[in-house]
Structure formats: C-alpha cells, structure tokens
N, C-alpha and C. Protein backbone atom coordinates (compact mmCIF):
# COMPACT_ATOMS: atom_id res chain seq x y z
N UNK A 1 14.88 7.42 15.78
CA UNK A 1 13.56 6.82 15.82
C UNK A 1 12.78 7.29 14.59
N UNK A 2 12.33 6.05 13.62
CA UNK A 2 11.10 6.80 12.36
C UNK A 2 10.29 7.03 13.10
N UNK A 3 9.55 7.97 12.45
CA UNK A 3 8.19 8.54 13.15
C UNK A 3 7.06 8.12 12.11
N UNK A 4 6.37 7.27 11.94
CA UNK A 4 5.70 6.27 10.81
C UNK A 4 3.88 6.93 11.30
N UNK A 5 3.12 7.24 10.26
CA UNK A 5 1.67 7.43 10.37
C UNK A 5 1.31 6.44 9.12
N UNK A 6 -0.23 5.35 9.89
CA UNK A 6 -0.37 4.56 9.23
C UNK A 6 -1.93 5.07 8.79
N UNK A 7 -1.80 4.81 7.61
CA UNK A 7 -3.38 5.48 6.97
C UNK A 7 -3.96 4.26 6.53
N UNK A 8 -5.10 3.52 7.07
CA UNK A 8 -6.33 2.35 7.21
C UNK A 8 -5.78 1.83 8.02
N UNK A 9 -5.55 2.48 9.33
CA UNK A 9 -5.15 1.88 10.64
C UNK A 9 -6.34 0.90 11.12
N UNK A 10 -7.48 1.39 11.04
CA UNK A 10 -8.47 -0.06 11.31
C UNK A 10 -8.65 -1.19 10.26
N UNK A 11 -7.86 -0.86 9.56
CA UNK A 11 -8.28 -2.12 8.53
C UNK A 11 -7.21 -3.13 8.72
N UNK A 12 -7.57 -4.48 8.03
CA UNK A 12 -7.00 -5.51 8.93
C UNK A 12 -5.08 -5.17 8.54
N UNK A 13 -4.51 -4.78 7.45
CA UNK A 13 -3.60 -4.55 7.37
C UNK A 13 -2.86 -3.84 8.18
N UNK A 14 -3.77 -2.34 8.68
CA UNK A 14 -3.37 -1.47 8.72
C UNK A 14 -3.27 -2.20 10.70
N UNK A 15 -4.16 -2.78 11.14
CA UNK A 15 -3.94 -3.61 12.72
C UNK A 15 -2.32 -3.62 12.63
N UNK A 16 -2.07 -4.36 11.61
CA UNK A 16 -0.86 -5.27 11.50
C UNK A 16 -0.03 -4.12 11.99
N UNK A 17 0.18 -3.76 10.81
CA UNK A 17 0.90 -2.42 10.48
C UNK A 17 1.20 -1.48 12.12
N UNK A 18 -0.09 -1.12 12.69
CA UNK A 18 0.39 -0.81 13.86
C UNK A 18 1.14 -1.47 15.09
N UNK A 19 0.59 -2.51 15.25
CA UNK A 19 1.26 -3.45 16.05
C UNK A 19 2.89 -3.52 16.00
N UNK A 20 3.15 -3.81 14.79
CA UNK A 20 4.87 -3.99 14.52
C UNK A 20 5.31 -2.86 14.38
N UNK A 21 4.74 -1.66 14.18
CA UNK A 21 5.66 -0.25 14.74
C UNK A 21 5.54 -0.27 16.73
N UNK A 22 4.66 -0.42 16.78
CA UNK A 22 4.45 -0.15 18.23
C UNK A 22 5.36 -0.98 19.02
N UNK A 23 5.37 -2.47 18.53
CA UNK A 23 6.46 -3.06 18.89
C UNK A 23 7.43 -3.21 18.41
N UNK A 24 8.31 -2.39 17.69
CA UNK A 24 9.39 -1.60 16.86
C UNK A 24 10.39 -0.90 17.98
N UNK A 25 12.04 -1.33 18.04
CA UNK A 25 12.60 -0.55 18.71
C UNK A 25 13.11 1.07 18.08
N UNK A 26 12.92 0.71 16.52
CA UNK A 26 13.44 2.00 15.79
C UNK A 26 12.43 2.87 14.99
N UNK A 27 10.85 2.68 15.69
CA UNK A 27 10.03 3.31 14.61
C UNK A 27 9.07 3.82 16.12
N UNK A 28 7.92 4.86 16.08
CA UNK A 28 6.85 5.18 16.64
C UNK A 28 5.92 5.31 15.75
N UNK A 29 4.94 5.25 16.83
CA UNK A 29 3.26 5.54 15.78
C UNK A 29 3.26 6.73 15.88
N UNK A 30 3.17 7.98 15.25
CA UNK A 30 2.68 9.04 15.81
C UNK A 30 1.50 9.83 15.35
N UNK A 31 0.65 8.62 14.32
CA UNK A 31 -0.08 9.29 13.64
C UNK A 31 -1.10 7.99 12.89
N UNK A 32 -2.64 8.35 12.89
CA UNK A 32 -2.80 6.85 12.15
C UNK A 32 -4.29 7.66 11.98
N UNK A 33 -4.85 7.08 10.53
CA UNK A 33 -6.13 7.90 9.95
C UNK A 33 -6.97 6.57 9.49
N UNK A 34 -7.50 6.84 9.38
CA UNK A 34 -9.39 5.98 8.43
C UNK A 34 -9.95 6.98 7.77
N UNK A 35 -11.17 6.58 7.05
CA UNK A 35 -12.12 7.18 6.23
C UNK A 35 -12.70 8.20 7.36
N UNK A 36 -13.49 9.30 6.95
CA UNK A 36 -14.40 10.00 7.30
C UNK A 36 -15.32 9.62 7.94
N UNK A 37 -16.12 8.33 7.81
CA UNK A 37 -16.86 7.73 8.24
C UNK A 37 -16.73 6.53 8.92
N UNK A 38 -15.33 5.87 9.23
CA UNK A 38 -14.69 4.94 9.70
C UNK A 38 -15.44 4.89 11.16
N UNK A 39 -16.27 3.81 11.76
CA UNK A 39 -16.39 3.49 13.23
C UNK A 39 -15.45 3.82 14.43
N UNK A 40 -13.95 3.60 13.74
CA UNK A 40 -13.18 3.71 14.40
C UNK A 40 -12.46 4.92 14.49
N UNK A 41 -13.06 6.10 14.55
CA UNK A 41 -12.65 7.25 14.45
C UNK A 41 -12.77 7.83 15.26
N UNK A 42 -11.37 8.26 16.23
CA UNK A 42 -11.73 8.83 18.03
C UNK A 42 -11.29 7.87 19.01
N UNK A 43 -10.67 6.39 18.23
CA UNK A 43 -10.55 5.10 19.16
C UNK A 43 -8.97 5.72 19.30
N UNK A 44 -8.60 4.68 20.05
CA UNK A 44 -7.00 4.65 20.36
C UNK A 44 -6.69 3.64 19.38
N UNK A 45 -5.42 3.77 18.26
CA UNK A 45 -4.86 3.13 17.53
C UNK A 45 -4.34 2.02 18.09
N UNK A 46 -3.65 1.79 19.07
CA UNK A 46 -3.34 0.38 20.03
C UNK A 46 -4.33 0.01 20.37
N UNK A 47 -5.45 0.07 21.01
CA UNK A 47 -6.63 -0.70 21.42
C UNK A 47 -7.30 -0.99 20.32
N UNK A 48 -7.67 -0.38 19.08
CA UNK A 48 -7.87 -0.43 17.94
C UNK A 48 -6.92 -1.80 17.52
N UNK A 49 -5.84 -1.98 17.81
CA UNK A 49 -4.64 -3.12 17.27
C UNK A 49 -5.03 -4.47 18.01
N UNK A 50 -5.79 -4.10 19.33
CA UNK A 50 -5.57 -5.35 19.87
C UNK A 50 -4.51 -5.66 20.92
N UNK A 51 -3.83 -4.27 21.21
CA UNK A 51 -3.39 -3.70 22.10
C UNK A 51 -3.25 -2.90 23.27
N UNK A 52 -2.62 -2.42 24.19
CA UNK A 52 -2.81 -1.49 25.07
C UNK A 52 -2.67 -0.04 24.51
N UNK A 53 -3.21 0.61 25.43
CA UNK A 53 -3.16 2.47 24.75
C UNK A 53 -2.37 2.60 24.26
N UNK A 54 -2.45 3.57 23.17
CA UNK A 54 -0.96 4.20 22.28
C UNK A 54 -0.87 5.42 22.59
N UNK A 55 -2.16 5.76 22.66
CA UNK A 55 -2.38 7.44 22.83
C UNK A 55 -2.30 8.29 21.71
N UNK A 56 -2.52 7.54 20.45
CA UNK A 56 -2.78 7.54 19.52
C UNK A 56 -4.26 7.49 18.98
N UNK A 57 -4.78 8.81 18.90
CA UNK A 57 -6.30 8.32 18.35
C UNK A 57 -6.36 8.02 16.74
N UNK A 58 -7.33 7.96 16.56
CA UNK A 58 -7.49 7.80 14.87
C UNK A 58 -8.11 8.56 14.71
N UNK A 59 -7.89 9.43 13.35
CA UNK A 59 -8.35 10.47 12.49
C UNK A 59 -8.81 10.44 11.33
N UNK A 60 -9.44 11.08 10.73
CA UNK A 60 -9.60 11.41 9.31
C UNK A 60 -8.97 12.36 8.76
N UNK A 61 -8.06 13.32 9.23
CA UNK A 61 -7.61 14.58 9.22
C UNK A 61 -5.57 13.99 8.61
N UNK A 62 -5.24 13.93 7.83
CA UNK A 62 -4.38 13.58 7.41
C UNK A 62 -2.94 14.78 7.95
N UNK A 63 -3.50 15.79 7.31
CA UNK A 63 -2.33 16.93 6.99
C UNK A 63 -2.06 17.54 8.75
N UNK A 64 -2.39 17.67 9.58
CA UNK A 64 -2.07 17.83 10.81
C UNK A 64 -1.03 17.11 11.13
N UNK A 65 -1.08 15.65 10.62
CA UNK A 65 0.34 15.17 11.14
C UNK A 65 1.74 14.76 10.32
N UNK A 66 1.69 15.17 9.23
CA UNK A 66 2.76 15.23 8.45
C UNK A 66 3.92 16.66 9.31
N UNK A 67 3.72 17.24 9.76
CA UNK A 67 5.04 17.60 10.08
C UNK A 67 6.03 16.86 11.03
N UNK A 68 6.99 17.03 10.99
CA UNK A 68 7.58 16.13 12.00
C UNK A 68 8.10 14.80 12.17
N UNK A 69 7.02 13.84 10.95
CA UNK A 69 7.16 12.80 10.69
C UNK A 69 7.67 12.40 9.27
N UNK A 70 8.27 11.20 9.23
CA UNK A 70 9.55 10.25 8.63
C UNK A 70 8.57 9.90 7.32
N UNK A 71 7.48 8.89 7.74
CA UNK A 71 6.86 7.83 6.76
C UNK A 71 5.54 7.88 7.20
N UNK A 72 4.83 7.89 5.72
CA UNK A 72 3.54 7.40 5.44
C UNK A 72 3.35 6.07 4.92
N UNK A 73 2.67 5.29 5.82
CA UNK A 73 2.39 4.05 5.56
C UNK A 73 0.85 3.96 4.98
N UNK A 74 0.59 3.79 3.85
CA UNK A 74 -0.38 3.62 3.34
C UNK A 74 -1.60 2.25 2.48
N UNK A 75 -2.49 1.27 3.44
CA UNK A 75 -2.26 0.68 2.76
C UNK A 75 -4.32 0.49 3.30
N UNK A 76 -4.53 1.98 2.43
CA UNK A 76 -5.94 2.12 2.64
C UNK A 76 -6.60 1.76 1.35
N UNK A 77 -7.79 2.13 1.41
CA UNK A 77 -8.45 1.69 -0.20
C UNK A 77 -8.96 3.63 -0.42
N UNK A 78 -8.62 4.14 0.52
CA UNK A 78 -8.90 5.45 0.01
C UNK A 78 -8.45 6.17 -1.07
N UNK A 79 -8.20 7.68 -0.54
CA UNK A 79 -7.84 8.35 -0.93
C UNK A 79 -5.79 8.52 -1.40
N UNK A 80 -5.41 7.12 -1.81
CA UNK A 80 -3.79 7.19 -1.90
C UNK A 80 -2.99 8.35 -2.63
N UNK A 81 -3.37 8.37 -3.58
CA UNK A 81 -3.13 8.84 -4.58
C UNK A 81 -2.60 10.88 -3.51
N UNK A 82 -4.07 11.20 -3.12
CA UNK A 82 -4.05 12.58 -2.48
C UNK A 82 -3.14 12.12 -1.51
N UNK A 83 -3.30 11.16 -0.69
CA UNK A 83 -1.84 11.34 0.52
C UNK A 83 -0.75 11.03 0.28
N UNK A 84 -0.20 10.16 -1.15
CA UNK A 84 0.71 10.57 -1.19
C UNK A 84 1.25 11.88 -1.62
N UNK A 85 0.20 12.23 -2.11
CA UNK A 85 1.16 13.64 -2.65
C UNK A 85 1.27 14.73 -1.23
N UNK A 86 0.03 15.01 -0.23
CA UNK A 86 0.64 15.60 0.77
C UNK A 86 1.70 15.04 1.70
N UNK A 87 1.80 13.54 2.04
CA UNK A 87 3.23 13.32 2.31
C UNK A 87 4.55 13.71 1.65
N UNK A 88 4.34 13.49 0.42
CA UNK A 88 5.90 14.06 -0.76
C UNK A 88 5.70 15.49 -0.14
N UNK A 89 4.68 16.50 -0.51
CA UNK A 89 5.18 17.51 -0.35
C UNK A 89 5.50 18.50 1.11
N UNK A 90 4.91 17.23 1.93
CA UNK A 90 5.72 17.52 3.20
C UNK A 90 6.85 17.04 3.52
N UNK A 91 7.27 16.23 2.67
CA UNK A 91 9.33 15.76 3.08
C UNK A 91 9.28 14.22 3.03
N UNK A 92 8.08 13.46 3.30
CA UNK A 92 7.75 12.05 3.97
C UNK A 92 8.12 11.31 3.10
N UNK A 93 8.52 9.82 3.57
CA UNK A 93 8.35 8.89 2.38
C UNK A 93 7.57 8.36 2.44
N UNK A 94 7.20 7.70 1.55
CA UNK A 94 5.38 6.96 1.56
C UNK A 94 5.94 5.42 1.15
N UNK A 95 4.94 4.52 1.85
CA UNK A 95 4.58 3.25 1.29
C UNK A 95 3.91 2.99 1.00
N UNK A 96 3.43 2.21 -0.03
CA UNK A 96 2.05 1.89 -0.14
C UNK A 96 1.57 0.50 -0.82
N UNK A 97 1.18 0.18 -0.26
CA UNK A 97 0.51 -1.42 -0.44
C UNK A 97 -1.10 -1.24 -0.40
N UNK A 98 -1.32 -0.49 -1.52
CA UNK A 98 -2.65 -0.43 -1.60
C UNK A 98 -2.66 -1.13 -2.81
N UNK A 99 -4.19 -1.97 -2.99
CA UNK A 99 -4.17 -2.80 -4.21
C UNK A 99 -5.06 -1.98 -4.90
N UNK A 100 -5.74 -2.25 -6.23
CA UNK A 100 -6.59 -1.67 -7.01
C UNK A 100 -6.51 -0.45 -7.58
N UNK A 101 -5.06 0.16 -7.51
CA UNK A 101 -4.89 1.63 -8.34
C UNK A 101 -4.95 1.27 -9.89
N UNK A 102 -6.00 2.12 -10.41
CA UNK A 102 -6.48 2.38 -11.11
C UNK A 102 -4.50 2.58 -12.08
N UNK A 103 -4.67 2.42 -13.50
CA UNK A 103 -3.41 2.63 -14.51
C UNK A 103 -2.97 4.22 -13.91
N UNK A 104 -4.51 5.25 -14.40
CA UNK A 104 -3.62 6.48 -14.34
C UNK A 104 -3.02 7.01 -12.73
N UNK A 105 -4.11 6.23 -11.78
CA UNK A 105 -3.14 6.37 -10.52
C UNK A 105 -1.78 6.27 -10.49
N UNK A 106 -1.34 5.23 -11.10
CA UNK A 106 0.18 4.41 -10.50
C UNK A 106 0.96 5.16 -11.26
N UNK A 107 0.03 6.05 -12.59
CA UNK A 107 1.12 7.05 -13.70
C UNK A 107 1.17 7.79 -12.87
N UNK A 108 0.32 8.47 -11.82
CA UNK A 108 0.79 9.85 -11.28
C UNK A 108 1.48 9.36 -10.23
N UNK A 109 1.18 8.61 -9.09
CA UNK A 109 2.66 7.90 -8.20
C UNK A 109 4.41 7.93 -8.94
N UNK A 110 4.45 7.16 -10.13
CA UNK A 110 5.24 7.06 -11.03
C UNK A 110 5.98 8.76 -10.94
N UNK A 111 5.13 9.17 -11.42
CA UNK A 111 5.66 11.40 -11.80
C UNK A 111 6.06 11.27 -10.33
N UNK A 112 5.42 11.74 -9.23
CA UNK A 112 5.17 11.89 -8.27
C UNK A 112 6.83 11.64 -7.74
N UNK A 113 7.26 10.37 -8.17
CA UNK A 113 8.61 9.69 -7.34
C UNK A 113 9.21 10.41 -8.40
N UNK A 114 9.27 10.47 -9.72
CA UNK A 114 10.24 10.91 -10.77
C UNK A 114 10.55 12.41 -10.45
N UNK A 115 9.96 13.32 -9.91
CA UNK A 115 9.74 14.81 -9.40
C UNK A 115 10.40 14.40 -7.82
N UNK A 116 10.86 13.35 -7.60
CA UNK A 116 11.93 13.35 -5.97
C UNK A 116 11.31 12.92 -5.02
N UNK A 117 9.85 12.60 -5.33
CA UNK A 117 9.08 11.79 -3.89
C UNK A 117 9.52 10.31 -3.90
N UNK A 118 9.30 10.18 -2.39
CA UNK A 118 10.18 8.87 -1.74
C UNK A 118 9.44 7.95 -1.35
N UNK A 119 9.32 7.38 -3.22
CA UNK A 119 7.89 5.90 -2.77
C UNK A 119 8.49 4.89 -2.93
N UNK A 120 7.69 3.68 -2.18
CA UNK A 120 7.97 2.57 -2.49
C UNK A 120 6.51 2.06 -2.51
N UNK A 121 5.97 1.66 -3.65
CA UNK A 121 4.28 1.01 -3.97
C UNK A 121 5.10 -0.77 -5.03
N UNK A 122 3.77 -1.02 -4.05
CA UNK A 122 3.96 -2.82 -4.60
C UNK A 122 2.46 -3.38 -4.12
N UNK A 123 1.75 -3.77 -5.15
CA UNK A 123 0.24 -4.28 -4.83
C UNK A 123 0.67 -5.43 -4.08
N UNK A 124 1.86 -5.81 -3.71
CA UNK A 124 2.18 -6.64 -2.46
C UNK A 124 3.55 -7.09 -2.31
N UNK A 125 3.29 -6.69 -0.93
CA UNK A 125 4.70 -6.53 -0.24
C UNK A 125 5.54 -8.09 0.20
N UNK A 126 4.80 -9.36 0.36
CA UNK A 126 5.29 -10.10 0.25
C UNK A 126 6.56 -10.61 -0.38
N UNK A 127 7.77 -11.33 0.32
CA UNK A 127 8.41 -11.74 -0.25
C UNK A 127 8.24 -12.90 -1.50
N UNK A 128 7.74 -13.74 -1.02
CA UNK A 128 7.15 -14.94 -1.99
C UNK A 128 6.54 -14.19 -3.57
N UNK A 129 5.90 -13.48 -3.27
CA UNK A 129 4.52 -12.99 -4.41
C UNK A 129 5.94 -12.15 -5.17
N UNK A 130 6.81 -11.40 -4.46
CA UNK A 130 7.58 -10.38 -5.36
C UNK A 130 8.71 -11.38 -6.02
N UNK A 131 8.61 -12.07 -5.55
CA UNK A 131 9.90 -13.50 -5.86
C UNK A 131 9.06 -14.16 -7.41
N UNK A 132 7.78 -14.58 -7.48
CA UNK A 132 6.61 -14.71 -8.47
C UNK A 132 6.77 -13.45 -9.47
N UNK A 133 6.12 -12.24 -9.56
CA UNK A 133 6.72 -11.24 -10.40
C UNK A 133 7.65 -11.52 -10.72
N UNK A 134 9.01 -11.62 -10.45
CA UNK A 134 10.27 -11.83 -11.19
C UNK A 134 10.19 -13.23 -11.86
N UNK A 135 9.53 -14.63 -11.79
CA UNK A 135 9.49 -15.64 -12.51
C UNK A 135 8.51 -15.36 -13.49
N UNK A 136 7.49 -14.96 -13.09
CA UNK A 136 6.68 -14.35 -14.25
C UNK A 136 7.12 -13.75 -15.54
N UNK A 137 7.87 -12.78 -15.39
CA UNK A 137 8.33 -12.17 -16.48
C UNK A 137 9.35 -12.84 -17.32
N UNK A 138 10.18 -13.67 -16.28
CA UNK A 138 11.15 -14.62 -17.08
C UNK A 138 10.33 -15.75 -18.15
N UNK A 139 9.60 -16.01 -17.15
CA UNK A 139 8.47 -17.13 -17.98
C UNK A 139 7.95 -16.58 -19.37
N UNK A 140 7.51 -15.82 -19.23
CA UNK A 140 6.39 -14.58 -20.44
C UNK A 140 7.71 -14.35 -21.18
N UNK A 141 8.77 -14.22 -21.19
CA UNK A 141 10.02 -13.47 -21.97
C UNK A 141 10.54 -14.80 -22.39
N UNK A 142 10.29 -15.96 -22.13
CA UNK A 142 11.20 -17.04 -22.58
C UNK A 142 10.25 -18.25 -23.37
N UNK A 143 8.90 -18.42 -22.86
CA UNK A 143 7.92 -18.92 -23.56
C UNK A 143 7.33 -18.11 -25.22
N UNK A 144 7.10 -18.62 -26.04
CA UNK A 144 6.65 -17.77 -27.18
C UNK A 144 4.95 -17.43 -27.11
N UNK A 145 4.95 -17.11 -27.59
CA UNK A 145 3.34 -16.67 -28.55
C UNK A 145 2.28 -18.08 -28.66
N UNK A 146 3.52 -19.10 -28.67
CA UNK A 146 2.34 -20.84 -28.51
C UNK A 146 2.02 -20.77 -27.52
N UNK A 147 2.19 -20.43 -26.18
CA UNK A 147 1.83 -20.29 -25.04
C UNK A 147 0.88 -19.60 -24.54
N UNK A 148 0.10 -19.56 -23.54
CA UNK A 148 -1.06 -18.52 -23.65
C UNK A 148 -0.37 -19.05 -21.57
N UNK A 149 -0.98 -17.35 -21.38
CA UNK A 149 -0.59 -17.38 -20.24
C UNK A 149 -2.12 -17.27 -19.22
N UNK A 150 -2.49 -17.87 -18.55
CA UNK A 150 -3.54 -17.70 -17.76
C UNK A 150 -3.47 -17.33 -16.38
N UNK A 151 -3.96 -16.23 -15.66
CA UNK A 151 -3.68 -15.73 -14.09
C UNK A 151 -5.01 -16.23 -13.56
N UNK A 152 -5.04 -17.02 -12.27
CA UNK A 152 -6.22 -17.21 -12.14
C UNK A 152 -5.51 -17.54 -10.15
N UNK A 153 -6.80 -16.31 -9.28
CA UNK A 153 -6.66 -16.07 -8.26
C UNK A 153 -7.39 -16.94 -7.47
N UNK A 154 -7.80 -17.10 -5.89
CA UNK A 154 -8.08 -17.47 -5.21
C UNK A 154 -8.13 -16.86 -3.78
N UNK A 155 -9.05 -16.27 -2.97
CA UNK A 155 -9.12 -15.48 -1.52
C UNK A 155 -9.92 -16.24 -0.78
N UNK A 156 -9.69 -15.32 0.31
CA UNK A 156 -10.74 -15.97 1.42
C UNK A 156 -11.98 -14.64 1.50
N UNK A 157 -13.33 -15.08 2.01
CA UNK A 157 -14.59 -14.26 1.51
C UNK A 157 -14.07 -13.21 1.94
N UNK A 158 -13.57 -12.18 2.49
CA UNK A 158 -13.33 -10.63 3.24
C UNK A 158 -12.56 -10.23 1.88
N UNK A 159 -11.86 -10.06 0.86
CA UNK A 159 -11.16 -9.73 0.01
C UNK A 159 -12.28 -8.78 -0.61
N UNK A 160 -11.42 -7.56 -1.02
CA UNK A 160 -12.50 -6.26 -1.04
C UNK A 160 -11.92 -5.85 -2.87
N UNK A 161 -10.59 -6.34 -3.10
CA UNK A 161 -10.87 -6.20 -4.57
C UNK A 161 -10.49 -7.49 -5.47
N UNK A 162 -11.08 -8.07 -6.65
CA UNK A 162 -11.13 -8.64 -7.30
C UNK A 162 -11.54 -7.84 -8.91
N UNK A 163 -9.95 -8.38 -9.36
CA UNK A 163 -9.40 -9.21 -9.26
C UNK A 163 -7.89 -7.97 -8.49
N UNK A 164 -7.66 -8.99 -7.39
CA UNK A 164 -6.50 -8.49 -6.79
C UNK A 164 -5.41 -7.55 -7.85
N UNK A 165 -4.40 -6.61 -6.33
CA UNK A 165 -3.65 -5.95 -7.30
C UNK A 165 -2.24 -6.81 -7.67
N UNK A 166 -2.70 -8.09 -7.04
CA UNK A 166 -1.76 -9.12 -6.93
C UNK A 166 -1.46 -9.45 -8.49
N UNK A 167 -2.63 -9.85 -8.84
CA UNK A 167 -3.55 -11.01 -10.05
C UNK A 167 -2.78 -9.67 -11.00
N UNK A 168 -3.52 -8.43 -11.15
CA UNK A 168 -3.62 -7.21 -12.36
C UNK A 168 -2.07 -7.17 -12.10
N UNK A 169 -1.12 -6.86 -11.04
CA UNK A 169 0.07 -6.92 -11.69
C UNK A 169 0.73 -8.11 -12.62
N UNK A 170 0.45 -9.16 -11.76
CA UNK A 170 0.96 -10.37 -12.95
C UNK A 170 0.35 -10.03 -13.95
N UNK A 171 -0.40 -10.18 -14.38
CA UNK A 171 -0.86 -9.90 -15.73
C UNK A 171 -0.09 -8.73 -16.47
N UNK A 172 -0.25 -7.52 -16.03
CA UNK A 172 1.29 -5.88 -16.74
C UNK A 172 2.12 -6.71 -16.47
N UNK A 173 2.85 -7.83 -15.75
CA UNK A 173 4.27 -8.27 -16.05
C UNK A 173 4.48 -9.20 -17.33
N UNK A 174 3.03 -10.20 -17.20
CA UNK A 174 3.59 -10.85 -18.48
C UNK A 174 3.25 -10.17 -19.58
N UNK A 175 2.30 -9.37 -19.62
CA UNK A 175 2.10 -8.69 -20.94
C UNK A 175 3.49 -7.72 -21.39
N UNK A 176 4.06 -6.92 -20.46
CA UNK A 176 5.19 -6.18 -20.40
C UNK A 176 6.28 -7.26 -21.56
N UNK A 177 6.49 -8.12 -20.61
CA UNK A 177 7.88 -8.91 -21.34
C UNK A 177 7.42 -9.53 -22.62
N UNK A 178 6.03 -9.26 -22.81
CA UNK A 178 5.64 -9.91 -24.40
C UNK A 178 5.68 -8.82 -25.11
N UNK A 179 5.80 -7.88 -24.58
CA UNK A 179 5.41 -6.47 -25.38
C UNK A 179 3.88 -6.22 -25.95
N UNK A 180 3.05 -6.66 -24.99
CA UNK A 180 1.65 -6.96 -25.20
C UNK A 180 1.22 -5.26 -24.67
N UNK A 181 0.15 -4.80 -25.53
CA UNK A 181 -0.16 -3.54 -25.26
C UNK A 181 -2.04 -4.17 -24.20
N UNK A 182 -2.02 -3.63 -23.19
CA UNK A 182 -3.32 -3.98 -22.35
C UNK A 182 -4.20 -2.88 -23.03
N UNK A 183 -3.84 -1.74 -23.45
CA UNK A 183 -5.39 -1.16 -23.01
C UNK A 183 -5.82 -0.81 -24.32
C-alpha cells in the first residue's frame, strides 16, 4: 500500500487528488496539509473531498507526517520548493504539479533530484498537454527563424496563475529547440 500525503488538499486539485487515493486499491491518504491560514484547517480531508470521513484532518504542519510515508503529492501554490526538500530528505518521493515556479525554483528541484531526490514535476500532468510539449519542440526545431512562434492561452475565471505553467513551459520548449536564450 503507498502511503501518499497531499499538500493543497482543499484546493480544487488537491479534492481530486484525494478522492482517487481514497478510492485507490494500492495507495492511502495518510496525510494532507493547506496554508496556515487555509479555512479548511481541522476539517476531515474526505468531507473536505466531497466525501465520507477519512479521518484524516488537514494541517498546516507538514514534517509530522513524513515519516512512514511513500509520496508527497504536491500541487499547492505554496511553499513547494521547502516541501520538497523535507520530503527528499525524509526518503519520500514527491510530485508536483504546481504551476508558476519561478526559473530558480525548478533550478533547485532540478539539484534537488540530481543529489537522489525522487521527483517527478510537470506544470501539467495531462496526457494531451505532455503529448503538445513534445510537438512543440519538434515544430520550433523543424520550422526556421521565418517563423515566429506565438503561445496564446485561454481559462475559465478561477485560474490563479497567468500566464499558466502550461503557456511558460511551451514557451522554454520552443525557445529551448531554437536555442533561444529567455532571460
């Protein structure tokens, strides 16, 4: 059985996120956090889901439940960067589908896995969108310099960063295969 703690368990992802462990034959919740100031702090993570009890409350307190447990699921707008590193250096593997990391964030994630931590980060986890990244770059690597490449997004009003980490990765992919320097 993974033992999975989901960090922005009230946020709409993080609903998700609980739900399909909870109804998971090979994973448990045993752990699920929010902000400091999160409403939902003290709730039950399943009723929180839209579910029945988990018996799972929600916390702000991260490092209490890294022992014991498999995976950090991370797909807060917080603090990523700090939990992944106390997950790595408690044994965990981390996921993370957080959008909007900042360049030098994703450099220290980057070290972070290169030093033996067990990440997997993608500003989105979608199949379709990761299927896009890979045409992207073919596109940008096979079109020349006559070409001008334009990314241009679209959400529904609740979308909390713009321009997505969707949008900013396409963009490092085609610039990548042009050998285009961004910053």
């Amino acid at each position: 059985m993974i033992k999975v703690i989901v960090t922005g368990a009230a946020g709409k992802m993080g609903k998700l996120l609980v739900k399909n462990i909870l109804a998971a034959n090979d994973m448990s919740l045993v752990g699920a956090t929010e902000y400091e100031k999160n409403p939902f702090l003290g709730k039950d993570a399943g009723i929180t889901a839209g579910l029945a009890e988990a018996n799972i409350n929600i916390t702000s307190e991260l490092s209490p439940l890294l022992s014991g447990t498999d995976v950090l699921i991370d797909f807060s707008t917080g603090n990523v960067l700090e939990n992944a590193k106390l997950a790595v250096n408690s044994g965990l593997g981390v996921v993370i589908g957080t959008t909007a990391l900042s360049s030098e964030q994703k450099l220290e994630l980057r070290k972070l896995a290169e030093s033996g931590g067990k990440i997997v980060f993608s500003p989105n986890m979608s199949i379709g969108v990761n299927l896009l990244f890979s045409l992207v770059e073919k596109v940008a690597k096979t079109l020349n310099e006559n070409y001008e490449i334009e990314i241009v997004e679209m959400h529904h009003n609740q979308k909390k960063d713009a321009p997505s980490g969707t949008a900013t990765k396409l963009v490092e992919i085609a610039a990548d295969a042009r050998n285009l320097n961004l910053d």
